[in-house]
PDB file of N, CA and C in Angstrom:
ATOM      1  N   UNK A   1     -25.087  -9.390   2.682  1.00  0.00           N
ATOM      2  CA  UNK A   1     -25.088  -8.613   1.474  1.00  0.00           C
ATOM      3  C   UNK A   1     -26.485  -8.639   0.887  1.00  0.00           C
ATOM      4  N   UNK A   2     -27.079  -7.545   0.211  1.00  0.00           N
ATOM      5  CA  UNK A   2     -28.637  -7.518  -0.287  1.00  0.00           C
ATOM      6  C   UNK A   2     -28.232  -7.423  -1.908  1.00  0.00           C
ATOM      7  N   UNK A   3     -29.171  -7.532  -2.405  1.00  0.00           N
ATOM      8  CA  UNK A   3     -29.625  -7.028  -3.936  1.00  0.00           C
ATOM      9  C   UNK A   3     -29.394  -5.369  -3.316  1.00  0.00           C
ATOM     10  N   UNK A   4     -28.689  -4.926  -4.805  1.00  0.00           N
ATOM     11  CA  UNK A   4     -28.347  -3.646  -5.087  1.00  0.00           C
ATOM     12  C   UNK A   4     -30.087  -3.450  -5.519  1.00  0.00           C
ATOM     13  N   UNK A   5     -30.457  -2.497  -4.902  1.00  0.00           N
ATOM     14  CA  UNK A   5     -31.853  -1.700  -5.188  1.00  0.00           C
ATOM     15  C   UNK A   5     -31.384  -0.385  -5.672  1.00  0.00           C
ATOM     16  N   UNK A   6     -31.956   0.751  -6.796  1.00  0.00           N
ATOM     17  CA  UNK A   6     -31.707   1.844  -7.087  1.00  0.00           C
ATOM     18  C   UNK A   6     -30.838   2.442  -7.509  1.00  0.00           C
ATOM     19  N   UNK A   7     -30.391   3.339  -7.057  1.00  0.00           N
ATOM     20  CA  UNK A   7     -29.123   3.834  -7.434  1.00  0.00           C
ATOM     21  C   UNK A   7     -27.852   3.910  -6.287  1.00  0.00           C
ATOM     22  N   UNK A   8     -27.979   3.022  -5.821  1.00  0.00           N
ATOM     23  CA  UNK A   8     -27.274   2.524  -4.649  1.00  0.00           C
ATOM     24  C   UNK A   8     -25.326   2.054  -5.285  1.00  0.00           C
ATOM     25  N   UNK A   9     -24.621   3.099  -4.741  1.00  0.00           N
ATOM     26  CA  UNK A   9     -23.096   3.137  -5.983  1.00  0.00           C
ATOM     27  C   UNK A   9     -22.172   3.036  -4.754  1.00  0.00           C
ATOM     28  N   UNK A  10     -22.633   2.899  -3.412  1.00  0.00           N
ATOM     29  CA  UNK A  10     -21.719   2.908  -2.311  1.00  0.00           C
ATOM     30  C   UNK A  10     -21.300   1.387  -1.962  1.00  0.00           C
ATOM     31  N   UNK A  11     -20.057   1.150  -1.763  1.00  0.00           N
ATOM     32  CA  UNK A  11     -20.042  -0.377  -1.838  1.00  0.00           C
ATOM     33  C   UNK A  11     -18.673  -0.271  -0.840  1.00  0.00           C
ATOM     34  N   UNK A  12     -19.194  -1.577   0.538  1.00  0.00           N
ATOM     35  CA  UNK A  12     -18.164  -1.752   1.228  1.00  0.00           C
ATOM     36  C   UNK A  12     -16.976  -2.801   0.269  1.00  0.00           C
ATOM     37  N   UNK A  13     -15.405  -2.217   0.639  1.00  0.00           N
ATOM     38  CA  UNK A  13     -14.116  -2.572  -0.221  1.00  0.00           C
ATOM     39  C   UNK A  13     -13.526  -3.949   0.454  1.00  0.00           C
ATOM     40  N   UNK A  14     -13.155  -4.848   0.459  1.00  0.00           N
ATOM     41  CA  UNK A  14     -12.312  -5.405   1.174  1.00  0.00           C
ATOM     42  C   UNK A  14     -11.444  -5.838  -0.027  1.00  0.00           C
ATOM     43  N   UNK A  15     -10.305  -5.582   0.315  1.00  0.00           N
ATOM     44  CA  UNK A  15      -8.997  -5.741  -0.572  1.00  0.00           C
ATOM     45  C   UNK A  15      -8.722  -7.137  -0.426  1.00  0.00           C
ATOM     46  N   UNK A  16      -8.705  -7.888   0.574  1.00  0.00           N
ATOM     47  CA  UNK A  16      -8.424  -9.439   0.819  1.00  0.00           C
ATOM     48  C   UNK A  16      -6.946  -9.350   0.860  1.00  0.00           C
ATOM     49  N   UNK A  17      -5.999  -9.870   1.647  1.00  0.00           N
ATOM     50  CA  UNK A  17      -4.556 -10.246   1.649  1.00  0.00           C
ATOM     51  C   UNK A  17      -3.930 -10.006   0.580  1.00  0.00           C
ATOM     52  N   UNK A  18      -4.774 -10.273  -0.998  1.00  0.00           N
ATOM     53  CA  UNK A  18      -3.525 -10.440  -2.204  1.00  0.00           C
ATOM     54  C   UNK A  18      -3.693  -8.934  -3.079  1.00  0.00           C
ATOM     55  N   UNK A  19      -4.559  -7.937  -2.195  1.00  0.00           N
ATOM     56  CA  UNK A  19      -4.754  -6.411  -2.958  1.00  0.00           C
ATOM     57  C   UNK A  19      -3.897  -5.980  -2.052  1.00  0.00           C
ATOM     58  N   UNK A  20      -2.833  -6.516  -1.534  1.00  0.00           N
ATOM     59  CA  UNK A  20      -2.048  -5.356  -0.434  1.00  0.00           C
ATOM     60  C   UNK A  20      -0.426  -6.382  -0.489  1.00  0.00           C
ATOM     61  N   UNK A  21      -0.737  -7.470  -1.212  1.00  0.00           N
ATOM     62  CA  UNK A  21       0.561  -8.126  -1.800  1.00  0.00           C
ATOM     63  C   UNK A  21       1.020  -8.487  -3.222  1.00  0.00           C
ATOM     64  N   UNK A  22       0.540  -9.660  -3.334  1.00  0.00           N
ATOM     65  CA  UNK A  22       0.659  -9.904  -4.536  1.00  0.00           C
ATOM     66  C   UNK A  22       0.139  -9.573  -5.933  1.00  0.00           C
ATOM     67  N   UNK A  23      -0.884  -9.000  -5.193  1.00  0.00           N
ATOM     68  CA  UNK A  23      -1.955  -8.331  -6.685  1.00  0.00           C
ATOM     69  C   UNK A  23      -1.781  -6.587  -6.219  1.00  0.00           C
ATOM     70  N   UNK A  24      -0.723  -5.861  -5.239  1.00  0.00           N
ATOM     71  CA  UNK A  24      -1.027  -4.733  -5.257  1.00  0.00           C
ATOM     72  C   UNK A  24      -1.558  -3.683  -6.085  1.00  0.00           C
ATOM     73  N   UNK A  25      -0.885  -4.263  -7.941  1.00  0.00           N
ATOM     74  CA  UNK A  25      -0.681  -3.415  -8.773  1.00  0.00           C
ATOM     75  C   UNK A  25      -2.443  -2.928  -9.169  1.00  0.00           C
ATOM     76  N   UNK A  26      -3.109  -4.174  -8.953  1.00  0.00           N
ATOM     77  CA  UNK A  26      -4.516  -3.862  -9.758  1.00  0.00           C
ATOM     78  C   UNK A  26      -5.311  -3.393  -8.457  1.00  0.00           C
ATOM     79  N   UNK A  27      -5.178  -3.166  -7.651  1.00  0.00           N
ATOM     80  CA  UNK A  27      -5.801  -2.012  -6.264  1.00  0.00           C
ATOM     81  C   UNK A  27      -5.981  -0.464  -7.507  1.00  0.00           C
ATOM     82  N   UNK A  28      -4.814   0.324  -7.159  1.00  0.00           N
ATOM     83  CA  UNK A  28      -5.028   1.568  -8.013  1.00  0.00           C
ATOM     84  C   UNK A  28      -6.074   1.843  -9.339  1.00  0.00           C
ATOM     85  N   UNK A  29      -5.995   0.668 -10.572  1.00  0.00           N
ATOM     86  CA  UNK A  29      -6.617   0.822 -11.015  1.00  0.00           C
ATOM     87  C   UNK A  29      -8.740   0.429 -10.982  1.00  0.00           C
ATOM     88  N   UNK A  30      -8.177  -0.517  -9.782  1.00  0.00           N
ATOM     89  CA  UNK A  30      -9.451  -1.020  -9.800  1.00  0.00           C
ATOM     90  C   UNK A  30      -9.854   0.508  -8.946  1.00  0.00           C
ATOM     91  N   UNK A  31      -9.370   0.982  -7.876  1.00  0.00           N
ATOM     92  CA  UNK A  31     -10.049   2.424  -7.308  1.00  0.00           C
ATOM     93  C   UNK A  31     -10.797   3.440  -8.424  1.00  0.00           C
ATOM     94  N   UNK A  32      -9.447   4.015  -9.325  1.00  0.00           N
ATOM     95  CA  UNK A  32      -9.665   4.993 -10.156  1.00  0.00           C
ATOM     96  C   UNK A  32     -10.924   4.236 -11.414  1.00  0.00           C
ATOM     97  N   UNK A  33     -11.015   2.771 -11.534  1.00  0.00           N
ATOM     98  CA  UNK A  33     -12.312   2.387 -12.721  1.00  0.00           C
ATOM     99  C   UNK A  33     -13.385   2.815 -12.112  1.00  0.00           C
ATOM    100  N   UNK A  34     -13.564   2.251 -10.670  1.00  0.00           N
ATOM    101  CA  UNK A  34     -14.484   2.943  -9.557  1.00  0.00           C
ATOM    102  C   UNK A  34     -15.437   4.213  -9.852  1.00  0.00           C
ATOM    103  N   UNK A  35     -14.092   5.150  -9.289  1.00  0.00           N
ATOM    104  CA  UNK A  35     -14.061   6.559  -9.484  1.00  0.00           C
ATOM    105  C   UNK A  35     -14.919   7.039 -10.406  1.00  0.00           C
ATOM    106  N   UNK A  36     -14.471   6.643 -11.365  1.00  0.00           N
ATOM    107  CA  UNK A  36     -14.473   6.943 -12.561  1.00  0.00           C
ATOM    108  C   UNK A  36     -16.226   6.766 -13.245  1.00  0.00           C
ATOM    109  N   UNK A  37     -16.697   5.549 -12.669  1.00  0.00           N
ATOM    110  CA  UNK A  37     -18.026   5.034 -12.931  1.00  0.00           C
ATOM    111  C   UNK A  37     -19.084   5.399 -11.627  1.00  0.00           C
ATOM    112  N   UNK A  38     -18.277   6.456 -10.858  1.00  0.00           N
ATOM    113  CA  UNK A  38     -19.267   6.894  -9.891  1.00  0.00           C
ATOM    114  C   UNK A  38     -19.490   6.268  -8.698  1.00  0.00           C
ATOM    115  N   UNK A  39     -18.608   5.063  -8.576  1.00  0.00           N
ATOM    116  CA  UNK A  39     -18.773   4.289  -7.103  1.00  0.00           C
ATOM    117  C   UNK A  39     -17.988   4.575  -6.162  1.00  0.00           C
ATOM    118  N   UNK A  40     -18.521   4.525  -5.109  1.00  0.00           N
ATOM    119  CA  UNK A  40     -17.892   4.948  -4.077  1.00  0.00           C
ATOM    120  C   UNK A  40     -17.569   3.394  -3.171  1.00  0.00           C
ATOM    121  N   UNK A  41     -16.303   3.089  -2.952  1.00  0.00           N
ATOM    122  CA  UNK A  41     -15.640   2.172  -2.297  1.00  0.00           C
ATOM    123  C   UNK A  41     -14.889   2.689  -0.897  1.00  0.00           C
ATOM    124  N   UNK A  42     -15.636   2.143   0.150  1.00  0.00           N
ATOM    125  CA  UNK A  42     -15.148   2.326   1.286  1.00  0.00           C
ATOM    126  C   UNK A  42     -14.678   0.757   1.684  1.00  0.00           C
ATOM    127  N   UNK A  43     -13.438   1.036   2.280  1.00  0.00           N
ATOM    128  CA  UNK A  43     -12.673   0.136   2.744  1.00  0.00           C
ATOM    129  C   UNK A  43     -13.093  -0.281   3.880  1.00  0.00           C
ATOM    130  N   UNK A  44     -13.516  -1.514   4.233  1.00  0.00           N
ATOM    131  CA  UNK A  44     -13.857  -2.422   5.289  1.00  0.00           C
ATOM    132  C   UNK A  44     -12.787  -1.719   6.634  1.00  0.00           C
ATOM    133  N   UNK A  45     -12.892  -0.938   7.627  1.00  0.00           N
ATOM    134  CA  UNK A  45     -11.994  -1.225   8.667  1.00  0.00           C
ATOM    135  C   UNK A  45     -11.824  -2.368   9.573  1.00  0.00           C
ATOM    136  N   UNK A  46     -10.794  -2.519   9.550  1.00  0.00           N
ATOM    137  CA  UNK A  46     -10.013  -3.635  10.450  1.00  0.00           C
ATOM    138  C   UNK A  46     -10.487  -4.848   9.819  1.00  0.00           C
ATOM    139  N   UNK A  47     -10.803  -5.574   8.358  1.00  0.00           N
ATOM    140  CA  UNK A  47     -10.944  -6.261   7.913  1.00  0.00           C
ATOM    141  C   UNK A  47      -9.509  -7.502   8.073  1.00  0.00           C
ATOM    142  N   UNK A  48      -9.815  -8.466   8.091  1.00  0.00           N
ATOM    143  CA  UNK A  48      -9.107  -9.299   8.125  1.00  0.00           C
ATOM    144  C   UNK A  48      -9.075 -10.452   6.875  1.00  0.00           C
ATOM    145  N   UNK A  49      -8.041 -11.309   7.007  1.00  0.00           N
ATOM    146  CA  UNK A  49      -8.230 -12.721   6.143  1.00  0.00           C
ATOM    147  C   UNK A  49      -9.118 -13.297   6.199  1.00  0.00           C
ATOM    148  N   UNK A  50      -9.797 -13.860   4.785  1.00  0.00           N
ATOM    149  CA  UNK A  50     -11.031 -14.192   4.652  1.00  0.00           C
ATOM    150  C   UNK A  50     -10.999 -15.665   5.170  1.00  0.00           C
ATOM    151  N   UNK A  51      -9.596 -16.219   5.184  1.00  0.00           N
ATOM    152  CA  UNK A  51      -9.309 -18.070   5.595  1.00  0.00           C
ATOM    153  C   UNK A  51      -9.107 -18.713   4.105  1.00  0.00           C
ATOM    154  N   UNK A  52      -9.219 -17.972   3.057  1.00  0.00           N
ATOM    155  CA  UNK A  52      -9.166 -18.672   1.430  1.00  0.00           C
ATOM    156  C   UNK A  52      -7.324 -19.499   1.110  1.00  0.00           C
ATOM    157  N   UNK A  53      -6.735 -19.070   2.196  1.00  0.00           N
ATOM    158  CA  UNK A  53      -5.090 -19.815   1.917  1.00  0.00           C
ATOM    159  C   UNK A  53      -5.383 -21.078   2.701  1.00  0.00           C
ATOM    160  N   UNK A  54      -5.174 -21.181   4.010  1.00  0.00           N
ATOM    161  CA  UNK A  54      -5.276 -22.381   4.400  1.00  0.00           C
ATOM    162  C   UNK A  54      -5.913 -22.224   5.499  1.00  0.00           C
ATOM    163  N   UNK A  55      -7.359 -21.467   6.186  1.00  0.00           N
ATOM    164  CA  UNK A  55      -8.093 -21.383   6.723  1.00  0.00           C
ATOM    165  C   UNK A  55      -9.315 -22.786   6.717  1.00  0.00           C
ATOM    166  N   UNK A  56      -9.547 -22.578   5.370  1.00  0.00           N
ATOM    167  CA  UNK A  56     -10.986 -23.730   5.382  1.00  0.00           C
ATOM    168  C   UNK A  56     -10.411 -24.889   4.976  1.00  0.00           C
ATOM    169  N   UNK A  57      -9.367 -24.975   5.100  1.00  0.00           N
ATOM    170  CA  UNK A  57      -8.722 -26.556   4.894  1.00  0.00           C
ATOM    171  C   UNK A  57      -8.452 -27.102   6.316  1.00  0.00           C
ATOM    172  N   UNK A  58      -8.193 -25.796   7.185  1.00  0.00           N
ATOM    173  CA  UNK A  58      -7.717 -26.364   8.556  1.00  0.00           C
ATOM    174  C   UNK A  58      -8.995 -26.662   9.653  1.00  0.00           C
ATOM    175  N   UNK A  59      -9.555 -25.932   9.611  1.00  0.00           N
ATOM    176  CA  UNK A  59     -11.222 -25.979  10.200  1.00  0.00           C
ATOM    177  C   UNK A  59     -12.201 -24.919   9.340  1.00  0.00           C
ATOM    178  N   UNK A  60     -13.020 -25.561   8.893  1.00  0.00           N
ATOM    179  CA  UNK A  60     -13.991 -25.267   8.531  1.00  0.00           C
ATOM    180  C   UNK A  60     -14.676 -23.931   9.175  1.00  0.00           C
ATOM    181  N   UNK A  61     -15.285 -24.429  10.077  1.00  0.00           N
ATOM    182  CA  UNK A  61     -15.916 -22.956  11.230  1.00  0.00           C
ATOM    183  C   UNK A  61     -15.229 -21.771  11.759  1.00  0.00           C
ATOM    184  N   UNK A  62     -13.955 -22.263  11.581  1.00  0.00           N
ATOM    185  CA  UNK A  62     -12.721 -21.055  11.722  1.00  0.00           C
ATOM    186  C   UNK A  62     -13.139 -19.925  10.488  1.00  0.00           C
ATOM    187  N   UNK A  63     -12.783 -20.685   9.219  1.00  0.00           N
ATOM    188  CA  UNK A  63     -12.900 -20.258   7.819  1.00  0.00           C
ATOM    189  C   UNK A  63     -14.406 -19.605   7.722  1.00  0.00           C
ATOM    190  N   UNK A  64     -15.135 -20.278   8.178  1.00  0.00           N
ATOM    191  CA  UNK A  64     -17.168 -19.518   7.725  1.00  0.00           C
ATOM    192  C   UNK A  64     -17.244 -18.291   8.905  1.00  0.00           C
ATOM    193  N   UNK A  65     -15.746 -18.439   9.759  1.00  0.00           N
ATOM    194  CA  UNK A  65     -15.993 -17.100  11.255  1.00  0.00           C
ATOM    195  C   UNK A  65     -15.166 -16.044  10.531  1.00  0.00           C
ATOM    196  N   UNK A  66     -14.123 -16.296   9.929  1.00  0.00           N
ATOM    197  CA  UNK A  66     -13.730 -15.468   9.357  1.00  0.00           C
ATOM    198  C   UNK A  66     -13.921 -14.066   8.138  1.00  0.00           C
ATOM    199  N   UNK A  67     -14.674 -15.234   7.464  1.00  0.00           N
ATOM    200  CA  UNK A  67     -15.348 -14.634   6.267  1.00  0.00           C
ATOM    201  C   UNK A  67     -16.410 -13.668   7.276  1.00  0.00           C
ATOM    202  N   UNK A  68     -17.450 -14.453   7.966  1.00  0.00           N
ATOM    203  CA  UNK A  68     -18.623 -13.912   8.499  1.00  0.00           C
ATOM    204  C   UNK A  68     -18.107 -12.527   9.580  1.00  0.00           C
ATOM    205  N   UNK A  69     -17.292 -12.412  10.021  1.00  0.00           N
ATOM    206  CA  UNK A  69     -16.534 -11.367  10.915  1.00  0.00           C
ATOM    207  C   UNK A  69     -16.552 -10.310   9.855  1.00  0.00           C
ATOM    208  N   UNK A  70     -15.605 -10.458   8.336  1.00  0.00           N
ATOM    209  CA  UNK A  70     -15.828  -9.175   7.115  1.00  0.00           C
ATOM    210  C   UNK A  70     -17.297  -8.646   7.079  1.00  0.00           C
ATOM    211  N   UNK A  71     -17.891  -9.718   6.963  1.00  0.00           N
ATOM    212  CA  UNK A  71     -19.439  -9.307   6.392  1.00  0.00           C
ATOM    213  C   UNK A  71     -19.852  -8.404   7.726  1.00  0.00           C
ATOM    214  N   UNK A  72     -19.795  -8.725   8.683  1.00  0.00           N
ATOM    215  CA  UNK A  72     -20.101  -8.067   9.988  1.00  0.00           C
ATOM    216  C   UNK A  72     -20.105  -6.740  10.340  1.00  0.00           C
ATOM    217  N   UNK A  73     -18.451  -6.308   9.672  1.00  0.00           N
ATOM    218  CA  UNK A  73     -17.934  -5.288   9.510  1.00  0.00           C
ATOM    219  C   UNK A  73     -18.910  -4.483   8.585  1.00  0.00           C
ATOM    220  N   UNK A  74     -18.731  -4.551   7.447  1.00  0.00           N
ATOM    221  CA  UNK A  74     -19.523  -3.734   6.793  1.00  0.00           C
ATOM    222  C   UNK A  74     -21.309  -3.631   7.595  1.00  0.00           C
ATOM    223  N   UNK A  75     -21.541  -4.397   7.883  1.00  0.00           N
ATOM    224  CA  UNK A  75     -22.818  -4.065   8.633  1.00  0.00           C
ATOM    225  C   UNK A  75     -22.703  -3.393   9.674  1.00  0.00           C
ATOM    226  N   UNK A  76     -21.703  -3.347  10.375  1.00  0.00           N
ATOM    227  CA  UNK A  76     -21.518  -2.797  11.364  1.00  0.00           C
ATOM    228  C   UNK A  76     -21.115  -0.916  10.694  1.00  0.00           C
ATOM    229  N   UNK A  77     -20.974  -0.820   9.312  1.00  0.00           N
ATOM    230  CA  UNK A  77     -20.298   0.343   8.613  1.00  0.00           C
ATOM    231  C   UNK A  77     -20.942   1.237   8.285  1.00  0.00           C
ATOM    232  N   UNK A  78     -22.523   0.057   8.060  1.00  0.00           N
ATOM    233  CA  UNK A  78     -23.841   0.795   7.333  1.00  0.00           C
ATOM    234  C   UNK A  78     -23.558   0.192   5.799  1.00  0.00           C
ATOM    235  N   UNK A  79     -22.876  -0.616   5.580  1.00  0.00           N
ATOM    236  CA  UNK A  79     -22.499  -1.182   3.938  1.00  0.00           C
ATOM    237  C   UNK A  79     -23.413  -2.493   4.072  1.00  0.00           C
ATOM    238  N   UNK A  80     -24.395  -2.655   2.779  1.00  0.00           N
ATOM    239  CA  UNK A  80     -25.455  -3.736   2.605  1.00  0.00           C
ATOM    240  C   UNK A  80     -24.160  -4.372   1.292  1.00  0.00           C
ATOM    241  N   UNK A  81     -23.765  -4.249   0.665  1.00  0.00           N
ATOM    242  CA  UNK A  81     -23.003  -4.662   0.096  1.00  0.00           C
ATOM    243  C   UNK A  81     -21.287  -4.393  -0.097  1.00  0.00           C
ATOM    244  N   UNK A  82     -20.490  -5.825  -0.533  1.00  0.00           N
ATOM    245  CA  UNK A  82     -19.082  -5.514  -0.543  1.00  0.00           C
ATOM    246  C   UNK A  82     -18.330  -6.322  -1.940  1.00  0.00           C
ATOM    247  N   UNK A  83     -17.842  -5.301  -2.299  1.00  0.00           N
ATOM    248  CA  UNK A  83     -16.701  -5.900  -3.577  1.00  0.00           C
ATOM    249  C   UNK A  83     -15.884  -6.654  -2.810  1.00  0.00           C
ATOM    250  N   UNK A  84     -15.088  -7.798  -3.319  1.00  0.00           N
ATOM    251  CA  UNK A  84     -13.684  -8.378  -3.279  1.00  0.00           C
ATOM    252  C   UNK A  84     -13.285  -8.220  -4.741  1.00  0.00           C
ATOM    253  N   UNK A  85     -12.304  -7.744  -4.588  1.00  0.00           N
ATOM    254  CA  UNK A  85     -11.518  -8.190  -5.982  1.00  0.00           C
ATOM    255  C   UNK A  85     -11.580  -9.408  -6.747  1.00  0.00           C
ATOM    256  N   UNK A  86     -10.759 -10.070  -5.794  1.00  0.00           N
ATOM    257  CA  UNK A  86      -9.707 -11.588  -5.511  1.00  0.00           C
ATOM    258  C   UNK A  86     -11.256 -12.375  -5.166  1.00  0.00           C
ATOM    259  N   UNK A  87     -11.028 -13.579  -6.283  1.00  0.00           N
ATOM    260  CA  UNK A  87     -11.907 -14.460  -6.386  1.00  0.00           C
ATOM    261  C   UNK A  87     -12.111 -14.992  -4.800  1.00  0.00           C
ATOM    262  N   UNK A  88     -10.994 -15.933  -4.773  1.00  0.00           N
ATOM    263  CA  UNK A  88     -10.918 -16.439  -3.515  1.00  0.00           C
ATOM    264  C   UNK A  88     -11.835 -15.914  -2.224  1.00  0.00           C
ATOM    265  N   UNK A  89     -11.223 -14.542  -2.062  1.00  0.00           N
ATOM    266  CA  UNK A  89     -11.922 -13.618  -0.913  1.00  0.00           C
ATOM    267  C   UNK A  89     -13.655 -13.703  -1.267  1.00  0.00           C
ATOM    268  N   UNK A  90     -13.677 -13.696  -2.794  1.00  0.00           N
ATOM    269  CA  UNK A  90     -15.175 -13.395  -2.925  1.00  0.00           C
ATOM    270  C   UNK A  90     -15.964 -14.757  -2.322  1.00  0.00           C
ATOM    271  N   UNK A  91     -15.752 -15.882  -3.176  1.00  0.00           N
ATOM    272  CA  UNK A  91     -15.741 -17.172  -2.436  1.00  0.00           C
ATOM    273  C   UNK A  91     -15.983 -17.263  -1.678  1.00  0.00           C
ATOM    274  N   UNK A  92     -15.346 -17.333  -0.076  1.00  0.00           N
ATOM    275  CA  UNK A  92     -15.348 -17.157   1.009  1.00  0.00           C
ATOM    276  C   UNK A  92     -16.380 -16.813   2.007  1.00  0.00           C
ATOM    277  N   UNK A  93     -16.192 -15.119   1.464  1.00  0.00           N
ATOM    278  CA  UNK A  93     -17.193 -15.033   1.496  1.00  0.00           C
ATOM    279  C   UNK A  93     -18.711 -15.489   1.297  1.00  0.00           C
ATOM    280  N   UNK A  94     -19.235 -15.579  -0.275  1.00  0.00           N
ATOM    281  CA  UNK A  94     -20.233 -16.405  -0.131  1.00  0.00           C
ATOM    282  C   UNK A  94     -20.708 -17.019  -0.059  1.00  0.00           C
ATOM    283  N   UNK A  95     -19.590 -18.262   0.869  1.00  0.00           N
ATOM    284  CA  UNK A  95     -19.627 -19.223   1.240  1.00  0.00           C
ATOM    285  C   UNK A  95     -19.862 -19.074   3.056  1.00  0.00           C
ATOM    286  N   UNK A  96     -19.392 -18.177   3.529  1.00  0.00           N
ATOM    287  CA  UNK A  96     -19.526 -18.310   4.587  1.00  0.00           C
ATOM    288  C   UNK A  96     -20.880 -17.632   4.479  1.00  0.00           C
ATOM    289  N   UNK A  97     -21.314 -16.877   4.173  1.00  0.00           N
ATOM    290  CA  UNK A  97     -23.316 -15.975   4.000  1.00  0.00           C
ATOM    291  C   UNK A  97     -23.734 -16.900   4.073  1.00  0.00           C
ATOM    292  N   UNK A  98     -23.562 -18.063   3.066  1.00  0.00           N
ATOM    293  CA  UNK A  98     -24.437 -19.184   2.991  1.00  0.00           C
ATOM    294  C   UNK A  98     -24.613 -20.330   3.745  1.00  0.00           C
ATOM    295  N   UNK A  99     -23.633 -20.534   4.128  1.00  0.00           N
ATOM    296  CA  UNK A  99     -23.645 -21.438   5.286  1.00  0.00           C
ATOM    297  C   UNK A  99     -23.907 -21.370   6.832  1.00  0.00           C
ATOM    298  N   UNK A 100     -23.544 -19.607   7.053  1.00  0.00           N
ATOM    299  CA  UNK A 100     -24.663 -18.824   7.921  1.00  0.00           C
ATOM    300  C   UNK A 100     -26.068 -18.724   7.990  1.00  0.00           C
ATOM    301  N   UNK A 101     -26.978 -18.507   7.100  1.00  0.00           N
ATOM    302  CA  UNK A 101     -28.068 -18.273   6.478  1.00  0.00           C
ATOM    303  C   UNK A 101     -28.630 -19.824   6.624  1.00  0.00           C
ATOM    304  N   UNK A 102     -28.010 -20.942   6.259  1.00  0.00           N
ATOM    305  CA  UNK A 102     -28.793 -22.096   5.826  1.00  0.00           C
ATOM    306  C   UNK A 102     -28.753 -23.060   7.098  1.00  0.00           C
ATOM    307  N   UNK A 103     -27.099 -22.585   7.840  1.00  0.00           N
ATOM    308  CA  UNK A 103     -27.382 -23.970   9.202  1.00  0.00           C
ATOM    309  C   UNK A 103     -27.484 -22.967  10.300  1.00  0.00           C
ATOM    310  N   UNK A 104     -28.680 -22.548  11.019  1.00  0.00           N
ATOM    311  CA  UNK A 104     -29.279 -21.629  12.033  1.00  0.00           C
ATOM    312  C   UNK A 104     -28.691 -21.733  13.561  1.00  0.00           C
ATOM    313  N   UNK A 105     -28.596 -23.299  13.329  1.00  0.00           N
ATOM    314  CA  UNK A 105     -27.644 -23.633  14.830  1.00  0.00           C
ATOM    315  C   UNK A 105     -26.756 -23.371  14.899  1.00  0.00           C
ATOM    316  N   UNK A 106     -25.747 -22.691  13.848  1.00  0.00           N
ATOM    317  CA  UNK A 106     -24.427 -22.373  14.055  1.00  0.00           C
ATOM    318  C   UNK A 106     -24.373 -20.389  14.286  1.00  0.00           C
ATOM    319  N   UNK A 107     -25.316 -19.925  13.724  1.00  0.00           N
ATOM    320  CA  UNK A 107     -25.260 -18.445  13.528  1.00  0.00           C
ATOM    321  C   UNK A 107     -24.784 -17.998  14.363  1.00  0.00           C
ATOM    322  N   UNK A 108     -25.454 -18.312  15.780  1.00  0.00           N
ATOM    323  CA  UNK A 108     -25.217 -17.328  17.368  1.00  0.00           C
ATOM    324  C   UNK A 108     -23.101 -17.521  17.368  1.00  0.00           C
ATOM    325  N   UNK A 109     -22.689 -19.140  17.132  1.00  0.00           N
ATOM    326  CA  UNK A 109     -21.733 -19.389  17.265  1.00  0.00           C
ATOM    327  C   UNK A 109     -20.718 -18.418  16.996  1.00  0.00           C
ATOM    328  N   UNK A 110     -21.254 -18.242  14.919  1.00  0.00           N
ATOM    329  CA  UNK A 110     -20.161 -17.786  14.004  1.00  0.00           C
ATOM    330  C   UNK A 110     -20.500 -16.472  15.099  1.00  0.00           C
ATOM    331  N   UNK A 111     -21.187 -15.639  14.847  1.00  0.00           N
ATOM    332  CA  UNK A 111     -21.565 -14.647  15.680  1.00  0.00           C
ATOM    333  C   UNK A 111     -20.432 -14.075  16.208  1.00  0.00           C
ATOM    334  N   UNK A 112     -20.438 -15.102  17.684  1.00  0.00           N
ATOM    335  CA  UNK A 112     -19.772 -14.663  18.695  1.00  0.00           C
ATOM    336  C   UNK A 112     -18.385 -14.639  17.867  1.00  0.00           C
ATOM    337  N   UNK A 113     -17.259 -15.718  17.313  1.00  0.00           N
ATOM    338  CA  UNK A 113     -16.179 -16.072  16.661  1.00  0.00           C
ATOM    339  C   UNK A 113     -16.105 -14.944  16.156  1.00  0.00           C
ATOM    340  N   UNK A 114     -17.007 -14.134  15.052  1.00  0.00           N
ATOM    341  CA  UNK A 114     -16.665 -12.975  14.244  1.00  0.00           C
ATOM    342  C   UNK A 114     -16.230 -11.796  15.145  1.00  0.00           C
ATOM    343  N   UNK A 115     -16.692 -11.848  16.240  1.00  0.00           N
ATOM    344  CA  UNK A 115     -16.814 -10.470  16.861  1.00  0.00           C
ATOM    345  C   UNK A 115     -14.865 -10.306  18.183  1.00  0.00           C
ATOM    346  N   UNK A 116     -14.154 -11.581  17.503  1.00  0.00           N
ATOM    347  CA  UNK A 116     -13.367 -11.282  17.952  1.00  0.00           C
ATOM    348  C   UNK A 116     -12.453 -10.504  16.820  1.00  0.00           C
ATOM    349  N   UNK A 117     -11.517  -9.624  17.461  1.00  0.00           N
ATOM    350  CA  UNK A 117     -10.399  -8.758  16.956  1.00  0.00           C
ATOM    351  C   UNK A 117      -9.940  -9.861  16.392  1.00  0.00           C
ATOM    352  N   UNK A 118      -9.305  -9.878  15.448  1.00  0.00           N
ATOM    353  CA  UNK A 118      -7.778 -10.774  14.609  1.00  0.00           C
ATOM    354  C   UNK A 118      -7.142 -10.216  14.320  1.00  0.00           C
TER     355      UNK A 118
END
C-alpha cells in the first residue's frame, strides 16, 4: 500500500469475512458514503480471509501469507491502495506489510504462500 498522492479516489475493497456476514448491513452503506464522496471501490477478486479469527494464533506465517496474498491481489489489480472496513482485516493486514517489509528472509517465502489459490 503507498501514500495516497493527488487526487488518487480509486481504492482496492476487501470486505474481509464479517462485510459478507455478520456486519453485512454496513457494506451498502459504506458503498453508497463512497459513491457519494467520489471514490471508487473496487473489490479485491478472489480475496480471501485475512487469518484475524484464528489464523495468527495458529501459525503465525500462515496469518502474514494470508494477509500478504490480499495485498498481492490488489497489486496484481493495479490498486496501490486498499480499504478494510473491519478493524481486524485492517490489522492484519498491516501487520502482515510490515512484517514483510522488515524481515527480508521471509519475503520470497510469504511470496510463494500468497500466490496460492484459497
Amino acid at each position: 500500500m503507498k501514500p495516497l498522492t493527488g487526487g488518487n479516489m480509486r481504492f482496492g475493497y476487501y470486505p474481509g469475512c464479517s462485510q459478507i456476514s455478520s456486519a453485512k448491513g454496513i457494506r451498502p452503506f459504506s458503498q453508497k458514503s463512497n459513491r457519494n464522496l467520489g471514490v471508487s471501490l473496487d473489490e479485491l477478486d478472489g480475496w480471501s480471509c485475512c487469518g484475524a479469527t484464528s489464523g495468527h494464533v495458529t501459525n503465525h506465517k500462515l496469518a502474514n501469507g494470508l494477509a500478504m496474498r490480499n495485498i498481492m491481489l490488489a497489486d496484481h489489480q493495479g490498486l496501490d491502495n486498499i480499504v478494510a472496513p473491519c478493524a481486524a482485516c485492517y490489522n492484519r493486514l498491516i501487520l502482515s506489510q510490515y512484517e514483510t517489509f522488515n524481515h527480508p528472509r521471509d519475503q520470497e517465502r510469504d511470496r510463494r504462500t500468497s500466490l496460492y489459490k484459497i
